[in-house]
Protein backbone atom coordinates (compact mmCIF):
# COMPACT_ATOMS: atom_id res chain seq x y z
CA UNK A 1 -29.98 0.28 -15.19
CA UNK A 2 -30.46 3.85 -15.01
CA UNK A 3 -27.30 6.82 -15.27
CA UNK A 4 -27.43 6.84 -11.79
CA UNK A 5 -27.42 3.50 -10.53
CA UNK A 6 -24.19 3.21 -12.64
CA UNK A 7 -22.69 5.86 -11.16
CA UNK A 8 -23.31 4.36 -7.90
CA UNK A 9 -21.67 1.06 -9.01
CA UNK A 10 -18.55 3.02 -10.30
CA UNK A 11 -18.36 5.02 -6.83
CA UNK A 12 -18.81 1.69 -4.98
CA UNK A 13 -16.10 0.20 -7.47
CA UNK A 14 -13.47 2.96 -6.87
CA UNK A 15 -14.14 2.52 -3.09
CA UNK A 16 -13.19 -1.01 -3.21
CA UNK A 17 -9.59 -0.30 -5.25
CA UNK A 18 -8.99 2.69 -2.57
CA UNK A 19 -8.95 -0.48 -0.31
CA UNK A 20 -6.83 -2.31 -2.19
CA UNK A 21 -4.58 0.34 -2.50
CA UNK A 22 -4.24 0.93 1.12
CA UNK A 23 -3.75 -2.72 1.49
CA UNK A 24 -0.65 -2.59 -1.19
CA UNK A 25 0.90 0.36 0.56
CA UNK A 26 0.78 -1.59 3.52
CA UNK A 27 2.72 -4.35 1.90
CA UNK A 28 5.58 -1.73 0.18
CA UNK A 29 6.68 -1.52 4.25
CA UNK A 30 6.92 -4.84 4.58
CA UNK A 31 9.08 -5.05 1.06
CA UNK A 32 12.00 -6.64 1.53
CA UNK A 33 14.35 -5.59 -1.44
CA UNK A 34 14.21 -3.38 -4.44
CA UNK A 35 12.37 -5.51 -6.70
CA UNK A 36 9.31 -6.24 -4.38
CA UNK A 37 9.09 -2.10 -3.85
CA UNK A 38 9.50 -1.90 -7.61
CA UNK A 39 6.29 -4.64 -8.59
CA UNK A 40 4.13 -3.24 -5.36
CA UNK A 41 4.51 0.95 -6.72
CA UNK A 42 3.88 -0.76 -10.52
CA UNK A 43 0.57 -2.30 -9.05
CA UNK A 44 0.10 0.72 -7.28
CA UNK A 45 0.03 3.16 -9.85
CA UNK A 46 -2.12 0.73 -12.29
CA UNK A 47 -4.63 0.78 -9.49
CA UNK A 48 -4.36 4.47 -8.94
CA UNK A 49 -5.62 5.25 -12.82
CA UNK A 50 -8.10 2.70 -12.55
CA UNK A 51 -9.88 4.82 -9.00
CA UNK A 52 -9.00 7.94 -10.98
CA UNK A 53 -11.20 6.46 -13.92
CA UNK A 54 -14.21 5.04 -11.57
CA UNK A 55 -14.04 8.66 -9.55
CA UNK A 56 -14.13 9.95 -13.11
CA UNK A 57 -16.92 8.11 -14.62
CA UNK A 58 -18.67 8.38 -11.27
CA UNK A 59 -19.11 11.97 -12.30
CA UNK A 60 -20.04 11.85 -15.60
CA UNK A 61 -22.86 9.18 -14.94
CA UNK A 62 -24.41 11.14 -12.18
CA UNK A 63 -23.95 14.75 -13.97
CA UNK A 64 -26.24 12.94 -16.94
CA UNK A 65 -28.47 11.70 -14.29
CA UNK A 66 -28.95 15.19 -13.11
CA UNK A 67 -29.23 16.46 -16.51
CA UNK A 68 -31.83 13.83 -17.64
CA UNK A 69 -33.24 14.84 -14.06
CA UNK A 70 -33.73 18.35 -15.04
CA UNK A 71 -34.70 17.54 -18.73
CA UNK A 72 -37.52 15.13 -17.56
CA UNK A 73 -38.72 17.96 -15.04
CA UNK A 74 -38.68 20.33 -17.56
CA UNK A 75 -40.96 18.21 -19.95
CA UNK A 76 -43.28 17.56 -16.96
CA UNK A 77 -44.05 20.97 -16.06
């Protein structure tokens, strides 16, 4: 797997927890009391850092890509 195909899986990855994060704040309406609202944010927030991380490393992986891109091109000409 290549710097870029990774980067793909991480952007498809942190697409998929935007879902389920949607899907959670959908279910913090329907809380009923304070400890439901309390768990829900809790699993909110942990899935929050893990799209910040995927967005993150979705970067990085495709700025090498680019990089080895460029480095390869480089060599070539």
């Amino acid at each position: 797997m290549n710097y870029r195909e990774w980067s793909e899986n991480y952007e498809k990855e942190s697409l998929n927890l935007k879902s389920i994060i949607d899907k959670e704040r959908d279910n913090l309406n329907k809380a009923k009391n304070f400890d439901q609202v309390k768990s829900i944010n809790r699993r909110i927030q942990i899935l929050k850092s893990m799209y910040y991380e995927c967005r993150l490393t979705a970067r990085l992986l495709k700025s090498k890509a680019k990089d080895l891109d460029e480095l390869v091109g480089e060599s070539v000409a």
